[in-house]
C-alpha atoms as a PDB file:
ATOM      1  CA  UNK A   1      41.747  13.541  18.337  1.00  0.00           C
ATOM      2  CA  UNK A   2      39.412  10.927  17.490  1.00  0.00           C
ATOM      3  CA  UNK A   3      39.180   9.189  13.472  1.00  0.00           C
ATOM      4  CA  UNK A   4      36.517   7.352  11.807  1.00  0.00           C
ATOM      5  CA  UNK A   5      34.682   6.794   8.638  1.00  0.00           C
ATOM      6  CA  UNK A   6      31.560   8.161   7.292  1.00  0.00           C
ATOM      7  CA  UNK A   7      29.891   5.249   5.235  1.00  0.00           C
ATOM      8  CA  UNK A   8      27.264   6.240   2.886  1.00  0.00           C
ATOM      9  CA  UNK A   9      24.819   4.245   0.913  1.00  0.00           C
ATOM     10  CA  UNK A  10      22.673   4.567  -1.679  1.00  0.00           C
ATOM     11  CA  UNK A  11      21.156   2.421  -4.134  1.00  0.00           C
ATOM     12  CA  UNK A  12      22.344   1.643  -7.586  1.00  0.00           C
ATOM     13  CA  UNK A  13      21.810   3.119 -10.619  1.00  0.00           C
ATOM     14  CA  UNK A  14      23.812   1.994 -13.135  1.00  0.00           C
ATOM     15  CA  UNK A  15      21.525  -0.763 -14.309  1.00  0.00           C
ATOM     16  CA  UNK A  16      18.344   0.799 -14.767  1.00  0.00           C
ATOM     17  CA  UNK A  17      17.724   4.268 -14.987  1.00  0.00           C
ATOM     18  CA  UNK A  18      14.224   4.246 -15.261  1.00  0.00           C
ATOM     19  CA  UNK A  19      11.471   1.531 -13.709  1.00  0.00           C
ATOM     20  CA  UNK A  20      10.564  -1.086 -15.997  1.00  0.00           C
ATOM     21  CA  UNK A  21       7.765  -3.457 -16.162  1.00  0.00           C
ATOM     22  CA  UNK A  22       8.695  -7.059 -17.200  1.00  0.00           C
ATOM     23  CA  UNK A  23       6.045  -9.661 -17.798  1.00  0.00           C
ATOM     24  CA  UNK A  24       6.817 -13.106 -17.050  1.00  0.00           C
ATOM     25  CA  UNK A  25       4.516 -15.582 -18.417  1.00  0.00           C
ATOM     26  CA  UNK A  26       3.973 -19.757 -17.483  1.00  0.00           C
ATOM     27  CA  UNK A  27       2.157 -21.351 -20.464  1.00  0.00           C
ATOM     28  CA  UNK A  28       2.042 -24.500 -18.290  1.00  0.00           C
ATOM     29  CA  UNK A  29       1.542 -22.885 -15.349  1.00  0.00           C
ATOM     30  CA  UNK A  30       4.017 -24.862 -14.004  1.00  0.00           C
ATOM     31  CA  UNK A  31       6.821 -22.523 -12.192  1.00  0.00           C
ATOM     32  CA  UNK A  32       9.589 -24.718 -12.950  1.00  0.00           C
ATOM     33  CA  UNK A  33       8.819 -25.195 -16.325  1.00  0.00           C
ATOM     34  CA  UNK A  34       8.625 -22.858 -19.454  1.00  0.00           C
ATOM     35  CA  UNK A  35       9.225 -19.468 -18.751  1.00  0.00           C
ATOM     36  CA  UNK A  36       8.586 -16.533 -20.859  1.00  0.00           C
ATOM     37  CA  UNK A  37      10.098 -12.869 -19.719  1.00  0.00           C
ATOM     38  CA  UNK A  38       9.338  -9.932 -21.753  1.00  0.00           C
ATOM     39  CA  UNK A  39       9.601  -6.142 -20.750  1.00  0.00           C
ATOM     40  CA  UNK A  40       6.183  -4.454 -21.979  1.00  0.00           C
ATOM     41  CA  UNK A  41       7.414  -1.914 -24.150  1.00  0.00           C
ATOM     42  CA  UNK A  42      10.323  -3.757 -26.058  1.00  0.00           C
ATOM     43  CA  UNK A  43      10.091  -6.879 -28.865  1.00  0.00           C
ATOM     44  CA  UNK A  44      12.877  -9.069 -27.220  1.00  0.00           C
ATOM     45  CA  UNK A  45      11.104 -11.811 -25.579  1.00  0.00           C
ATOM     46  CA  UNK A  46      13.326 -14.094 -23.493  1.00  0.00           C
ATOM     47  CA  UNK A  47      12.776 -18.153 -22.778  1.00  0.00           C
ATOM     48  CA  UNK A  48      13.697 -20.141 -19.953  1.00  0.00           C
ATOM     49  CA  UNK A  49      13.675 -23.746 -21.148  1.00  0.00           C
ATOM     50  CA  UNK A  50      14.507 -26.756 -18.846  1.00  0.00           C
ATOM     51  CA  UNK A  51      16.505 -29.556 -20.278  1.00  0.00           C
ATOM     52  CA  UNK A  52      13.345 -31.895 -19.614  1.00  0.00           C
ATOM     53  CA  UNK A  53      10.556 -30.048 -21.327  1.00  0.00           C
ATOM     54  CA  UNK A  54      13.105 -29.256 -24.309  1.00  0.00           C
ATOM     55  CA  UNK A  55      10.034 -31.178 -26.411  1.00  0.00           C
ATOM     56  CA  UNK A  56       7.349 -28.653 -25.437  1.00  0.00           C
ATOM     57  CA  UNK A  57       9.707 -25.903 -26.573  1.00  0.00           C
ATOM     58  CA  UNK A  58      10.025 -27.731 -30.187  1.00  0.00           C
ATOM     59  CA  UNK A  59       6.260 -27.364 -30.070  1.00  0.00           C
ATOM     60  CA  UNK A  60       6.475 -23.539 -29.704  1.00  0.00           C
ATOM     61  CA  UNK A  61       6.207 -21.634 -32.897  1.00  0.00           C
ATOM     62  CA  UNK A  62       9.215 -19.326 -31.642  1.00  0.00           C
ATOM     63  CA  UNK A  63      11.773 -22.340 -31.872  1.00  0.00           C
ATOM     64  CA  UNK A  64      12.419 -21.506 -35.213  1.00  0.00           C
ATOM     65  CA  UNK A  65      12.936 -18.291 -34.994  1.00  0.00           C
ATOM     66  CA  UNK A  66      16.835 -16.972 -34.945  1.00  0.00           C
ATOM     67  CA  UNK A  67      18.433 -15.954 -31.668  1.00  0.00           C
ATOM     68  CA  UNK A  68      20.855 -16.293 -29.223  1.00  0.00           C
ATOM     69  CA  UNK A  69      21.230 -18.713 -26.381  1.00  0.00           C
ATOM     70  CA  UNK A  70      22.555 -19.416 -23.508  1.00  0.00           C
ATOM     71  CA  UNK A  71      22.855 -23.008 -21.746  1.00  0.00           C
ATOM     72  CA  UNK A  72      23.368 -23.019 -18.138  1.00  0.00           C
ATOM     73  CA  UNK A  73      24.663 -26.131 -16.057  1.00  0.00           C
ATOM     74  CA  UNK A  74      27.776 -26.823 -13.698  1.00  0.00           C
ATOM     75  CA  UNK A  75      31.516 -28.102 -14.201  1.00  0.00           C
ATOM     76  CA  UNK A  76      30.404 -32.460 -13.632  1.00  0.00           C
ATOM     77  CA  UNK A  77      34.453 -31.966 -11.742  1.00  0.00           C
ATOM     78  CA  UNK A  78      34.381 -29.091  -9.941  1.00  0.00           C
ATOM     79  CA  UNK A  79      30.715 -27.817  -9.355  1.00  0.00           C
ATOM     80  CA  UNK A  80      31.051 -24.467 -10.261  1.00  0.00           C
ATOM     81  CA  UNK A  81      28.560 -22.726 -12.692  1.00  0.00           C
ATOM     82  CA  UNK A  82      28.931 -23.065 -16.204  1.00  0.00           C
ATOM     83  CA  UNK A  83      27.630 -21.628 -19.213  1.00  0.00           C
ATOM     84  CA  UNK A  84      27.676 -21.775 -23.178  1.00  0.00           C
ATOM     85  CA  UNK A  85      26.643 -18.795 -25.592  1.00  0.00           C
ATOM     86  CA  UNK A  86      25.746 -19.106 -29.216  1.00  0.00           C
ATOM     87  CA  UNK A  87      23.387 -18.361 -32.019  1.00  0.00           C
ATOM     88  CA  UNK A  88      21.844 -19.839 -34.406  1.00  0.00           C
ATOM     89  CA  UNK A  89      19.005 -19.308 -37.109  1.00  0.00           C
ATOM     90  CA  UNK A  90      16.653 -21.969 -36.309  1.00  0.00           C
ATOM     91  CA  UNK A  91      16.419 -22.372 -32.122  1.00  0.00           C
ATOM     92  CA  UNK A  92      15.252 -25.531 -31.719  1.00  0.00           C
ATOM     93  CA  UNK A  93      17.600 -27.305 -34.399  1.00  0.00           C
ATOM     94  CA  UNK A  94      20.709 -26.093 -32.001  1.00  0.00           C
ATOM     95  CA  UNK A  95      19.042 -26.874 -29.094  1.00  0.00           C
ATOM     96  CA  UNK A  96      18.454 -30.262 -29.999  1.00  0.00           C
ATOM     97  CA  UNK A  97      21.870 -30.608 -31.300  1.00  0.00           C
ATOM     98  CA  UNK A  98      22.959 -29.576 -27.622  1.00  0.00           C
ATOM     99  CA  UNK A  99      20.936 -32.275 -26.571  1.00  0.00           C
ATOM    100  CA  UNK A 100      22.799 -34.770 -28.127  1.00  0.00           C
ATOM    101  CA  UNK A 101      25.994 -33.926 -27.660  1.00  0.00           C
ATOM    102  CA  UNK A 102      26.351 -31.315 -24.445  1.00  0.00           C
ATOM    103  CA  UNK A 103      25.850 -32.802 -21.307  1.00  0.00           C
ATOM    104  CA  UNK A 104      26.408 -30.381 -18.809  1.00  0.00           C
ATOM    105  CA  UNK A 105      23.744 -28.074 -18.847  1.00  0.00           C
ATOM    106  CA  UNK A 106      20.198 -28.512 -17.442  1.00  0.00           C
ATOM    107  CA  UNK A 107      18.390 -25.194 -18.767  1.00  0.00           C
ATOM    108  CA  UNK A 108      18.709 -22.904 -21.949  1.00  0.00           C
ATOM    109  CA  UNK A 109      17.754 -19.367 -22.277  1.00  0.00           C
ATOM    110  CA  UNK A 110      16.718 -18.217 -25.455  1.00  0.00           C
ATOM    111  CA  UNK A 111      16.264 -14.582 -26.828  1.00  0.00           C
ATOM    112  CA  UNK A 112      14.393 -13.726 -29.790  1.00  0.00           C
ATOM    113  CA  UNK A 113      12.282 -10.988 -31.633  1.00  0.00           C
ATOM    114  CA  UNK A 114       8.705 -11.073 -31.366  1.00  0.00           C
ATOM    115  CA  UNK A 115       8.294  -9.510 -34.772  1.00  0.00           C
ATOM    116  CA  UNK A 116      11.320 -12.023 -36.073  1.00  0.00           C
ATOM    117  CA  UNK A 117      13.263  -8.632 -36.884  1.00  0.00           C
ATOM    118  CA  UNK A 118      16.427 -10.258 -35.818  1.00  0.00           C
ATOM    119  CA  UNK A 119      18.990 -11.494 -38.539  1.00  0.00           C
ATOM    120  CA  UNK A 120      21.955 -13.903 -38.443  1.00  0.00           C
ATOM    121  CA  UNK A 121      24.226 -10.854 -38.704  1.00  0.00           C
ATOM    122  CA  UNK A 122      22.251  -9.750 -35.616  1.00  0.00           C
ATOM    123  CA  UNK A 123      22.786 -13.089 -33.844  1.00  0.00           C
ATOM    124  CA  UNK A 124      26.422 -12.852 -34.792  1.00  0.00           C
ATOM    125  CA  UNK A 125      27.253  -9.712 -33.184  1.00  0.00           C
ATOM    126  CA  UNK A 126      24.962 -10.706 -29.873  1.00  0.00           C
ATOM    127  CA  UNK A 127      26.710 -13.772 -29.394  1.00  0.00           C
ATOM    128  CA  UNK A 128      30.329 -11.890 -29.853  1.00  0.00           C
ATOM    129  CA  UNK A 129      28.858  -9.598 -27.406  1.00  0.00           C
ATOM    130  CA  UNK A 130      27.174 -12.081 -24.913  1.00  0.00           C
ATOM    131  CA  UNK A 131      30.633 -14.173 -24.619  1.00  0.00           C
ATOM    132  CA  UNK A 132      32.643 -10.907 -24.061  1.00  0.00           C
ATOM    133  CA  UNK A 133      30.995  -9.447 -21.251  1.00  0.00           C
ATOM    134  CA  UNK A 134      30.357 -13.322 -19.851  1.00  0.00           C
ATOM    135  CA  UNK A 135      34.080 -13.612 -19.924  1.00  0.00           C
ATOM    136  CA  UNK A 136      34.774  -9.929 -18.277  1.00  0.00           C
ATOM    137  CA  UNK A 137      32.125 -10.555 -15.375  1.00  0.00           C
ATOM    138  CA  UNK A 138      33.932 -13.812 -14.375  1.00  0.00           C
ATOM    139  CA  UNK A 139      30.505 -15.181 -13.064  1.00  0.00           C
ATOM    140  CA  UNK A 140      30.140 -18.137 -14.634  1.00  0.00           C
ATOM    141  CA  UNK A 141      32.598 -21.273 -16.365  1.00  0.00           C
ATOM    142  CA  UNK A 142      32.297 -20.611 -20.155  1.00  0.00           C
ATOM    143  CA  UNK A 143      32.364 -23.761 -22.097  1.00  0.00           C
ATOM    144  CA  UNK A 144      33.152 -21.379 -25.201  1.00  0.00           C
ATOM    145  CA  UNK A 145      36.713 -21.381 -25.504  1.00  0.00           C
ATOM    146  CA  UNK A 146      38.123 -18.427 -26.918  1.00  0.00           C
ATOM    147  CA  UNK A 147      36.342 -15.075 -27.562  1.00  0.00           C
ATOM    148  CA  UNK A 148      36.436 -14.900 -31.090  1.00  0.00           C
ATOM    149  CA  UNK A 149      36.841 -11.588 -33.091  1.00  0.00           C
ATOM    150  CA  UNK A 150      34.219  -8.818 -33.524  1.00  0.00           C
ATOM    151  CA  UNK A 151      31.989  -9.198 -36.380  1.00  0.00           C
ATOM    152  CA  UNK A 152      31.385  -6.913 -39.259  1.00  0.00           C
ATOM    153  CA  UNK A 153      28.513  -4.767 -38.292  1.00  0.00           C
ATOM    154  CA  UNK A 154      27.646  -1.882 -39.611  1.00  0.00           C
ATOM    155  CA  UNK A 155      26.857   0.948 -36.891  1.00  0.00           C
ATOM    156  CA  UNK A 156      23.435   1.487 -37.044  1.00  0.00           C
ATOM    157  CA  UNK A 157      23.113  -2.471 -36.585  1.00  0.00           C
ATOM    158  CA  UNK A 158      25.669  -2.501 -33.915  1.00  0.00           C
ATOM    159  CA  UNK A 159      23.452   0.147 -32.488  1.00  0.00           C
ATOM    160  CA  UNK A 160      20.132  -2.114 -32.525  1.00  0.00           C
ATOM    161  CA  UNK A 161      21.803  -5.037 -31.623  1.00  0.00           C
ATOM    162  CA  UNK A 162      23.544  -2.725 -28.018  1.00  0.00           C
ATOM    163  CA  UNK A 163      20.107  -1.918 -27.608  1.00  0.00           C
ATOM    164  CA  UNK A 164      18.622  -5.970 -27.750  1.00  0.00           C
ATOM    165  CA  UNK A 165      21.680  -6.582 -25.545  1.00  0.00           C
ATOM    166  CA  UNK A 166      20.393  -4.226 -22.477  1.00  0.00           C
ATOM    167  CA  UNK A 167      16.852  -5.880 -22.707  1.00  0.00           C
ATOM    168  CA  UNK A 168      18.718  -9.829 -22.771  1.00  0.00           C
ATOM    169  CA  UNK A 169      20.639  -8.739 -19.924  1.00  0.00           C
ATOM    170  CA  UNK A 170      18.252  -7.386 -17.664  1.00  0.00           C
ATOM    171  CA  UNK A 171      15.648 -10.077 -18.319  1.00  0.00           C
ATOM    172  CA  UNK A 172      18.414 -12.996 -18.086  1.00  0.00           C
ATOM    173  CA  UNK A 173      18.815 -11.264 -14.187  1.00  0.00           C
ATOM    174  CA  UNK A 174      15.399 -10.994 -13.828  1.00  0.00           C
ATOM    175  CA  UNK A 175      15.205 -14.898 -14.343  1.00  0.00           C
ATOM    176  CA  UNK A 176      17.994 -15.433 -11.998  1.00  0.00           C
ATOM    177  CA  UNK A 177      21.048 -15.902 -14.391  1.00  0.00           C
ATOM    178  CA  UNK A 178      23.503 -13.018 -13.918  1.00  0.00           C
ATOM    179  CA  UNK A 179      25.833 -13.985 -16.453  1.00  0.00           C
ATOM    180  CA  UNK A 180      26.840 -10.093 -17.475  1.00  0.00           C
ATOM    181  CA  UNK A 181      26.842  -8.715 -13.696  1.00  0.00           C
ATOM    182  CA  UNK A 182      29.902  -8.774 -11.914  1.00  0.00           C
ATOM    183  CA  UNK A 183      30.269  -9.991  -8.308  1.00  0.00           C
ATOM    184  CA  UNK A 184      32.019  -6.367  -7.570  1.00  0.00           C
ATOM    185  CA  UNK A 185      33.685  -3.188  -9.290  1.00  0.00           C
ATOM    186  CA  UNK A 186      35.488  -1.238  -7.316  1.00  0.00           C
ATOM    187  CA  UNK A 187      36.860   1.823  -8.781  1.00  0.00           C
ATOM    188  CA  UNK A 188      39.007   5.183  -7.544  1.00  0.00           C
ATOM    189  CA  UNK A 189      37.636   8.515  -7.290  1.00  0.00           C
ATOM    190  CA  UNK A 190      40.037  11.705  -6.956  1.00  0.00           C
ATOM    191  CA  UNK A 191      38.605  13.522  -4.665  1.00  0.00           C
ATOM    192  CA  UNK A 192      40.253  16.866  -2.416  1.00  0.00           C
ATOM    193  CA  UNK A 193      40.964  16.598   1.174  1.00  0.00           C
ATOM    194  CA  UNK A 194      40.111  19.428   3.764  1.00  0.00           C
ATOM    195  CA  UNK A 195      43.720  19.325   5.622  1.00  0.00           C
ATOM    196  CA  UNK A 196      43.865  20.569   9.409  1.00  0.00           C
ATOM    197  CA  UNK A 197      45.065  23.937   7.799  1.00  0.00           C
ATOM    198  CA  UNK A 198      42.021  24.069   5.848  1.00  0.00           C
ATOM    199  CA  UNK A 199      43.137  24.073   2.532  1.00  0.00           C
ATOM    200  CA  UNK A 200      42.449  21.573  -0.592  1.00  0.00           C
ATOM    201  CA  UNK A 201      45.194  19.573  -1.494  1.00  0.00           C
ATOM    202  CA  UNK A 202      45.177  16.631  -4.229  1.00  0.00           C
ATOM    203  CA  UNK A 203      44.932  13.307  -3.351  1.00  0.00           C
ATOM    204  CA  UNK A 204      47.357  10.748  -4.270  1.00  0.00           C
ATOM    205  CA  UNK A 205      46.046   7.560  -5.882  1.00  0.00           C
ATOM    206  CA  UNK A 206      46.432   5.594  -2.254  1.00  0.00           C
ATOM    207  CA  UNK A 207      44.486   8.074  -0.695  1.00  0.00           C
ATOM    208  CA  UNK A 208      41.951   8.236  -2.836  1.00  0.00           C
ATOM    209  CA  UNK A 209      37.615   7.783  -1.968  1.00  0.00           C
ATOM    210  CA  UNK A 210      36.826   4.102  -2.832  1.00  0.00           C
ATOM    211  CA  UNK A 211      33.258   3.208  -4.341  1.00  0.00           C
ATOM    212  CA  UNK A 212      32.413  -0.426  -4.692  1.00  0.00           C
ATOM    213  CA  UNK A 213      29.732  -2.032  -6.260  1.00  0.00           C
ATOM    214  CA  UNK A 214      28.192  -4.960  -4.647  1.00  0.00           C
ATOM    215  CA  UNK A 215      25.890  -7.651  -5.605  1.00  0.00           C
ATOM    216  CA  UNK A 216      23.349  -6.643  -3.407  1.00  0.00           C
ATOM    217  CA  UNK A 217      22.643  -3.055  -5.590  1.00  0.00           C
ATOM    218  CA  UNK A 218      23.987  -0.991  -2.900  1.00  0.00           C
ATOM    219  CA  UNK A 219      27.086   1.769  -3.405  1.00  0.00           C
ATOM    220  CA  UNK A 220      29.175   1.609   0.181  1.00  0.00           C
ATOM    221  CA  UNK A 221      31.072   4.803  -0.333  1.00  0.00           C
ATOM    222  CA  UNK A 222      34.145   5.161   2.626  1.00  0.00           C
ATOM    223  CA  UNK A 223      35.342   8.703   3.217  1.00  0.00           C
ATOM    224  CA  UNK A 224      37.896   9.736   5.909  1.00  0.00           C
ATOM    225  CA  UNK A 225      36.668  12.426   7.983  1.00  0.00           C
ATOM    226  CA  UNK A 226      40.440  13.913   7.818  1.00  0.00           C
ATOM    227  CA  UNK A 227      39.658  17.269   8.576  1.00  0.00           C
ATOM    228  CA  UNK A 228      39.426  16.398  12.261  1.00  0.00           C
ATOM    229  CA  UNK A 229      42.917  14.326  12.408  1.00  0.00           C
ATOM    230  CA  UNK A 230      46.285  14.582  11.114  1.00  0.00           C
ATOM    231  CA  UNK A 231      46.723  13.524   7.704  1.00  0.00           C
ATOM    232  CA  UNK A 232      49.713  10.753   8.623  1.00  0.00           C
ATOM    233  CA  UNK A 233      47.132   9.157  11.314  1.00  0.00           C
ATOM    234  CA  UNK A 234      44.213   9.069   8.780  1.00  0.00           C
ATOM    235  CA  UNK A 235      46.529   7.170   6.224  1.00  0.00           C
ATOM    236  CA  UNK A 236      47.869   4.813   9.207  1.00  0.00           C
ATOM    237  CA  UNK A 237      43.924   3.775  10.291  1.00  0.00           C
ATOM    238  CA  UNK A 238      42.066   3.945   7.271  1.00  0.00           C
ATOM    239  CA  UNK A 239      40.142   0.452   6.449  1.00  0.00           C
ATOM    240  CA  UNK A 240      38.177  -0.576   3.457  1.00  0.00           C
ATOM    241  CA  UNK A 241      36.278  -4.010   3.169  1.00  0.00           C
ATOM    242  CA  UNK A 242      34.202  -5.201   0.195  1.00  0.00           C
ATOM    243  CA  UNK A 243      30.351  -6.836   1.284  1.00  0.00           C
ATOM    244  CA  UNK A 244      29.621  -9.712  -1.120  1.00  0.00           C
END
């Protein structure tokens, strides 16, 4: 009797169920400097600002506009990736308040309304938001501190601001800052097993199918082909490895 494993991919589709089309604009035309990234058919508008051309983003009529931010740098000590989240009701005020006394990070990314339909009660909830999923994906050092507690929102604001959340999310990936997407999820599936006997027994947690999600947006799904081997022999062979 032989064993093996069937490995099936597929890409993902948790993320985006639908194509999008996101703009990204240059006003300087300079591709390490300003950034703009909007998706065509929303009014969040996200902006990639380097440290050094935190001046030209003063100059911007959307720096004083309320948002949330993000500033991205590294630990000086340890060189791992680290990041801040707040809010704020006039942009460029924090940000040059960061300035002065932050000196970690190198680039900020800000997101903001285009119609300026965002509020600080908005801004509050995002930022609890922002630093909770930061925290849960584990991808970057949060200069934070502690979580906080979840603001006062009523629902139908808690609903718009879920909503400005998915577009700051997959425009901060877009720009090459995962902050919210974890490095891998790996969950079990209870699936039936097609014994030698032919007939459907349930699987025990140990046995179960394992689906992983990777970082490069493909599902690796491992199934046991144990209707062609003994069930003790499938358990004793069976492997499972992640892909980073």
């Amino acid at each position: 009797m032989k064993y093996g494993f069937r490995i099936l991919c597929r890409t993902e589709e948790d993320m985006s169920e639908h194509p999008q089309t996101i703009q990204i604009f240059l006003p300087s035309g300079d591709p390490q400097g300003i950034r703009t990234a909007a998706i065509t058919t929303r009014i969040v508008q996200v902006i990639e600002i380097p440290r050094v051309r935190l001046e030209a983003f003063l100059a911007m009529p959307e720096a004083g506009f309320v948002g949330v931010y993000v500033l991205f740098g590294e630990n000086e000590q340890t060189s791992a990736p680290m990041a801040y989240v707040g809010q704020t009701g006039n942009l460029g005020t924090r940000l040059k308040q960061h300035n002065e006394k932050k000196d970690f990070w190198n680039r900020a990314v800000v997101a903001l309304s285009l119609t300026q339909s965002l509020t600080l009660t908005h801004a509050y909830y995002l930022e609890w938001l922002s630093i909770t999923r930061a925290v849960k994906a584990q991808r970057f050092e949060l200069d934070n501190g502690t979580i906080g507690t979840k603001p006062h929102t009523p629902p139908a604001m808690e609903a718009e601001c879920r909503e400005v959340f998915e577009t700051f999310d997959i425009l901060l990936t877009t720009l090459g800052y995962p902050l919210f997407d974890p490095l891998i999820r790996a969950r079990v599936v209870q699936t039936p097993v097609i014994t030698p006997h032919h007939t459907y027994n349930p699987v025990a947690s140990e046995d179960a199918e394992q689906e992983f999600y990777c970082r490069a947006s493909v599902f690796l799904l491992v199934q046991p082909w144990a209707a062609m081997v003994p069930r003790k022999k499938a358990l004793s062979n069976k492997r499972c490895s992640t892909v980073r």
